[in-house]
C-alpha atoms as a PDB file:
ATOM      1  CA  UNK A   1     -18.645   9.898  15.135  1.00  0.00           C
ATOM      2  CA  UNK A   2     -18.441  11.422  11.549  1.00  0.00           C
ATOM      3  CA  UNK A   3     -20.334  11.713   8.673  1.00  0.00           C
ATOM      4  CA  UNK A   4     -19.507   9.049   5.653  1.00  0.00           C
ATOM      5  CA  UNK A   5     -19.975   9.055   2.302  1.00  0.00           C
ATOM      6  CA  UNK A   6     -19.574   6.023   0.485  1.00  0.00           C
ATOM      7  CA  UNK A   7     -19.130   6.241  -3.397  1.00  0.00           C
ATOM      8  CA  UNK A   8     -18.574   4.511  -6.361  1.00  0.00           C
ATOM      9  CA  UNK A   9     -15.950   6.478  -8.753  1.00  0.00           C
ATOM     10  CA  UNK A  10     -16.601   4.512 -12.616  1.00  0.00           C
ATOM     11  CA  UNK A  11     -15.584   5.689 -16.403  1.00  0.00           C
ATOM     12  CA  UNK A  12     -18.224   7.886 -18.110  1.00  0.00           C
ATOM     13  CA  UNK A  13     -17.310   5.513 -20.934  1.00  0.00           C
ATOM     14  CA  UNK A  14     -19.661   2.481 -20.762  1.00  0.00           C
ATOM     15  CA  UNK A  15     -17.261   0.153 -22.392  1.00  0.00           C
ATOM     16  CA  UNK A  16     -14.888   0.500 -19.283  1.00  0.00           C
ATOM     17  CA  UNK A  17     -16.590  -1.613 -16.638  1.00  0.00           C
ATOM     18  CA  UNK A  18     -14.093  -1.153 -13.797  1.00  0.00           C
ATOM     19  CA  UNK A  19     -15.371   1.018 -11.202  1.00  0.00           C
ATOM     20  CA  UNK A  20     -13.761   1.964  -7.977  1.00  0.00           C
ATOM     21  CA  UNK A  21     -15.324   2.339  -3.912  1.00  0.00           C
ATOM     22  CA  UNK A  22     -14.361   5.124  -1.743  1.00  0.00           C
ATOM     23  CA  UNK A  23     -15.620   6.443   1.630  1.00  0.00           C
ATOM     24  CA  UNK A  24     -15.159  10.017   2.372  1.00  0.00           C
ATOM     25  CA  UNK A  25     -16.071  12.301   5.370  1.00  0.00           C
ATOM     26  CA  UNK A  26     -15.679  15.564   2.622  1.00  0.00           C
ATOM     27  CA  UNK A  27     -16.473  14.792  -1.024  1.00  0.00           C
ATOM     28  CA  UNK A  28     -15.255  18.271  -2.130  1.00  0.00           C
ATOM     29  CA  UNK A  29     -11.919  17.350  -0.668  1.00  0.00           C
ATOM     30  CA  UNK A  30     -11.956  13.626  -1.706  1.00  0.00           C
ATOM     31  CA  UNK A  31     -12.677  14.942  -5.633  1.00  0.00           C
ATOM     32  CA  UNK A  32      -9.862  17.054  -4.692  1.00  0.00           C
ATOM     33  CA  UNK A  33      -7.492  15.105  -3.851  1.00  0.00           C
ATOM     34  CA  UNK A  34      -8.277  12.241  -6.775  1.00  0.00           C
ATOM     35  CA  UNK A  35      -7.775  15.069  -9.388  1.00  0.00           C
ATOM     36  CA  UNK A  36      -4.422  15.898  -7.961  1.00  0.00           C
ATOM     37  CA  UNK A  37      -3.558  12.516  -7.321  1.00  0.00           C
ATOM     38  CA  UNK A  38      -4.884  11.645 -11.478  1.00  0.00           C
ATOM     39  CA  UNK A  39      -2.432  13.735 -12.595  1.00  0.00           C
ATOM     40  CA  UNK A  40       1.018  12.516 -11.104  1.00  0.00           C
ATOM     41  CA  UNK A  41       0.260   9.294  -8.981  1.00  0.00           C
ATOM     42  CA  UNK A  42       1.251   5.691  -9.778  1.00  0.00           C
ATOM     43  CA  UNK A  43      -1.445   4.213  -8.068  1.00  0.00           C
ATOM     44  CA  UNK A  44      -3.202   1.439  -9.789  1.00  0.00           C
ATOM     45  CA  UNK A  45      -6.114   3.765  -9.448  1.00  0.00           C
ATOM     46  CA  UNK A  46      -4.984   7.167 -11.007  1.00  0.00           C
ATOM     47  CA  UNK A  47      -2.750   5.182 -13.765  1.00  0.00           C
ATOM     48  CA  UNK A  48      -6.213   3.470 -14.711  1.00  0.00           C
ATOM     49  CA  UNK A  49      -8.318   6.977 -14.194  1.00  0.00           C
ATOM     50  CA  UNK A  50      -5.072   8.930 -16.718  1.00  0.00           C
ATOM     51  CA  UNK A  51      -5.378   5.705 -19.215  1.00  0.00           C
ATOM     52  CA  UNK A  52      -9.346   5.975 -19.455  1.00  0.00           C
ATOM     53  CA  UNK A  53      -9.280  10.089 -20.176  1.00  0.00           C
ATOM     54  CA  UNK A  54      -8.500  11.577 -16.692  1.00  0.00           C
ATOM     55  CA  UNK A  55     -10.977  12.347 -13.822  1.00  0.00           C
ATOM     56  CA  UNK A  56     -13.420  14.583 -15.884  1.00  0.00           C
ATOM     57  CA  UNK A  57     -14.367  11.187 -17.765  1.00  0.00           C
ATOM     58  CA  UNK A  58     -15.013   9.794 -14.956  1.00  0.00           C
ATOM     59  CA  UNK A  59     -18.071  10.436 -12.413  1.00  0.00           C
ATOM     60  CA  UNK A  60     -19.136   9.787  -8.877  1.00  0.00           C
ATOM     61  CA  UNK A  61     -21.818   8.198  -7.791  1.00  0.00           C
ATOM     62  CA  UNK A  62     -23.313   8.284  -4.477  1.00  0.00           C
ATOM     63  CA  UNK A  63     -24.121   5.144  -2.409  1.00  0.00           C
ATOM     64  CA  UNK A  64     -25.326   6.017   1.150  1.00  0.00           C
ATOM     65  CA  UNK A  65     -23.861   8.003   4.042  1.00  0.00           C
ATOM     66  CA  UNK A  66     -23.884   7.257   7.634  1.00  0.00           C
ATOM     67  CA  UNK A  67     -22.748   8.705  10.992  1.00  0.00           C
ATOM     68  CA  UNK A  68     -20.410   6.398  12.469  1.00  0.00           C
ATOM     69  CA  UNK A  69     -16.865   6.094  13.645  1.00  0.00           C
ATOM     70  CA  UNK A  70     -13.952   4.899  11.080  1.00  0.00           C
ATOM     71  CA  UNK A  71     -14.185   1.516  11.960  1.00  0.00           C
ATOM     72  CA  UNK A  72     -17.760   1.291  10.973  1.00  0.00           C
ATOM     73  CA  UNK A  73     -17.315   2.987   7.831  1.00  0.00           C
ATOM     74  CA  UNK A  74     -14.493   0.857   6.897  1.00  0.00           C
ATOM     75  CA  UNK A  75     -17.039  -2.154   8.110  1.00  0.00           C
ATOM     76  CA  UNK A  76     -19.126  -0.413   5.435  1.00  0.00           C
ATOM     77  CA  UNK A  77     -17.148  -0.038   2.548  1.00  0.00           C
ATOM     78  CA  UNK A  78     -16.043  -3.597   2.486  1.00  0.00           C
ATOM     79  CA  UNK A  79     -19.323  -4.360   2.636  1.00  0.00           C
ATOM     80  CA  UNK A  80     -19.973  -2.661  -0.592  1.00  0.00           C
ATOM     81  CA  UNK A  81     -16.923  -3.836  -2.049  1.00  0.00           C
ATOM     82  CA  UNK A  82     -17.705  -7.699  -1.342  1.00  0.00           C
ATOM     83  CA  UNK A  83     -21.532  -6.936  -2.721  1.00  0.00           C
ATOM     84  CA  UNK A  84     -20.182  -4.980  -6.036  1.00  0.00           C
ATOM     85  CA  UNK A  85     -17.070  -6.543  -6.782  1.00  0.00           C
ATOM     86  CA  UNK A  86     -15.335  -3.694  -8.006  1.00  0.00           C
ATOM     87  CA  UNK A  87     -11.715  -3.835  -9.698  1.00  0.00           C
ATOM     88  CA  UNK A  88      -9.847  -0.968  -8.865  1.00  0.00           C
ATOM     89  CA  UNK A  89      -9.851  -1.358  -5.012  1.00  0.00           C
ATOM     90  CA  UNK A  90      -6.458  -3.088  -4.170  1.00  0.00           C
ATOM     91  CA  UNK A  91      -7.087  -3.369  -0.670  1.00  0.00           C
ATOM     92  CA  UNK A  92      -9.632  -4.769   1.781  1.00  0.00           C
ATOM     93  CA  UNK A  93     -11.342  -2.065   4.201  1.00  0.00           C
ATOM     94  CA  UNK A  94     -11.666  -3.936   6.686  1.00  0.00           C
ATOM     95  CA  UNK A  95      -9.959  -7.030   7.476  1.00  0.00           C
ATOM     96  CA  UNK A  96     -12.201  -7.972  10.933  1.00  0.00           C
ATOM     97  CA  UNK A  97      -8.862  -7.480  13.418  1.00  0.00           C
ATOM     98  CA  UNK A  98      -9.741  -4.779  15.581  1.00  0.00           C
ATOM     99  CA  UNK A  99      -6.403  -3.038  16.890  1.00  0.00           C
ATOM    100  CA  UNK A 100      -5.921  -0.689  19.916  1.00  0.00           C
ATOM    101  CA  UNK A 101      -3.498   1.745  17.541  1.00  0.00           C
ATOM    102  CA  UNK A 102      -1.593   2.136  14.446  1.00  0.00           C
ATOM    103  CA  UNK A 103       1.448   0.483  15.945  1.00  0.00           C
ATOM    104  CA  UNK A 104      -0.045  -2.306  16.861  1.00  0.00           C
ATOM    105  CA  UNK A 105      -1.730  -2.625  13.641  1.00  0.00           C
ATOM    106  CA  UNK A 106       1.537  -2.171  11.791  1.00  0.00           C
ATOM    107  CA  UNK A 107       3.576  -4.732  14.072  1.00  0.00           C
ATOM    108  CA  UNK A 108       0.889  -7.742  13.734  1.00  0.00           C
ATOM    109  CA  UNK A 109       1.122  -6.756   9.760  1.00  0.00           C
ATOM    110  CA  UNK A 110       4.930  -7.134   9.955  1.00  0.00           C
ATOM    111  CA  UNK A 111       4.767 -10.437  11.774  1.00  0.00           C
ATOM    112  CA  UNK A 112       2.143 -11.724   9.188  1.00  0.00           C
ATOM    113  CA  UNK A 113       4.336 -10.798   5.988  1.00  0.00           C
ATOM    114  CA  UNK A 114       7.685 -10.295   7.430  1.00  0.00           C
ATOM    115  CA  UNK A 115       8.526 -13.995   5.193  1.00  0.00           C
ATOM    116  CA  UNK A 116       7.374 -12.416   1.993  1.00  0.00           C
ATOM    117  CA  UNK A 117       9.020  -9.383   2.237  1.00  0.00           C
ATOM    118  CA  UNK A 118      12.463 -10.783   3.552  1.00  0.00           C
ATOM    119  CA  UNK A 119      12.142 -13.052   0.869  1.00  0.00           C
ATOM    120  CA  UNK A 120      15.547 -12.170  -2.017  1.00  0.00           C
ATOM    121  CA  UNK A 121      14.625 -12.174  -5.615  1.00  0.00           C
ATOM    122  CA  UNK A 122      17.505 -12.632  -8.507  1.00  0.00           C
ATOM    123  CA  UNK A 123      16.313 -10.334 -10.995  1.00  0.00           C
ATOM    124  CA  UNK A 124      17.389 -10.183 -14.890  1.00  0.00           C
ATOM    125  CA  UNK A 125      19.182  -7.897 -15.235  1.00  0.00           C
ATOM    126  CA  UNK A 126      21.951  -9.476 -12.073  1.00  0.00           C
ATOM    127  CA  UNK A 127      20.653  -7.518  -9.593  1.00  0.00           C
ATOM    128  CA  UNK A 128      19.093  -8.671  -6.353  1.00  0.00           C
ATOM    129  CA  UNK A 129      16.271  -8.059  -4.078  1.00  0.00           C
ATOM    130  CA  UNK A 130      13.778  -7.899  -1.430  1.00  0.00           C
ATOM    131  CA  UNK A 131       9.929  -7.189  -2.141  1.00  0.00           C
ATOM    132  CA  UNK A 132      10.037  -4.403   0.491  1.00  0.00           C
ATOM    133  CA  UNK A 133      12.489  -3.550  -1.651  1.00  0.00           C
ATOM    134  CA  UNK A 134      11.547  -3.832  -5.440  1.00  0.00           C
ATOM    135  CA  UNK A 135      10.801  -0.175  -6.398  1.00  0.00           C
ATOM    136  CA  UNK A 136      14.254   1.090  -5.179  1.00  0.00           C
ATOM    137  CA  UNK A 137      15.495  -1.420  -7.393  1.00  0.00           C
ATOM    138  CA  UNK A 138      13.433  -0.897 -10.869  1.00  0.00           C
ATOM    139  CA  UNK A 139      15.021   2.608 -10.222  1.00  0.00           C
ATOM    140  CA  UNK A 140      18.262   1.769 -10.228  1.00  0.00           C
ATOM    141  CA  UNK A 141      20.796   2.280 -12.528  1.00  0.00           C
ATOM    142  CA  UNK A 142      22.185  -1.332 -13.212  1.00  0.00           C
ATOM    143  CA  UNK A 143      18.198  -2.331 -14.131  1.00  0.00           C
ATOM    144  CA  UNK A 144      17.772   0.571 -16.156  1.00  0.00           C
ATOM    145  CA  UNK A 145      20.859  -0.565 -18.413  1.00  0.00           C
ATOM    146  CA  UNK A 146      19.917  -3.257 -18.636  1.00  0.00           C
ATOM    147  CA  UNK A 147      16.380  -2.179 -19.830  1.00  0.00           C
ATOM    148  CA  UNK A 148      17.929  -0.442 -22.350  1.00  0.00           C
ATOM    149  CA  UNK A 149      20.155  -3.141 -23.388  1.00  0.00           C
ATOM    150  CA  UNK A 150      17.483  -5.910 -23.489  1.00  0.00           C
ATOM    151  CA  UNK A 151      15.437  -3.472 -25.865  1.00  0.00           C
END
């Protein structure tokens, strides 16, 4: 059982109404670690946080804490994210399957998705692929070209 800290991390700007909820155990190190991460990340997150003036325009506000084990907290924070709606958090926190371990976790996962990412995409530019896949291929050098070709 640890301490939690659940937070909501929102533009100082009041025009920007997309706001973002986080659980911590360590707030110093979460802010931290979002600062770093705002500067070189391409997370949705810290591409939206370096569009809207980087962290120091944006501030933390604190929800509620608890002592509880991850599972709770994670119990928690979707909690707050199905009551608040925010728009930056890409993933559930909790998606009610309770696994024994990370393996097991990963392998049910696989078996869930394993159509959609074995699925092959023609892309553009002639090239071909996978969505596990899709990054390795924005970076390569036959879709570059033909980036620079198209424009």
């Amino acid at each position: 059982m640890s301490e939690y800290t659940f937070y909501k991390l929102s533009c100082k700007d009041e025009s920007v109404f997309d706001f973002y909820i986080g659980k911590s155990m360590n707030m110093t190190t979460t802010k931290y670690q979002n600062k770093t991460n705002s500067k070189k990340s391409n997370i949705y997150l810290f591409k939206f946080i370096r569009d809207n003036g980087g962290i120091s325009n944006f501030h933390y506000t604190i929800l509620s804490t608890a002592i509880c084990n991850e599972e709770e907290a994670n119990i928690i924070k979707q909690k707050y994210i199905n009551d608040l709606s925010p728009t930056l958090n890409e993933y559930s926190a909790y998606t009610g399957i309770i696994f024994n371990n990370r393996t097991e976790y990963i392998n049910k996962w696989y078996l869930l998705n394993k159509i959609r990412l074995c699925c092959n995409y023609n892309c553009q530019c002639g090239g071909k692929y996978q969505t596990k896949t899709i990054n390795r291929h924005m970076d390569s050098q036959k879709h570059k070209n033909y980036l620079l070709k198209k424009n």
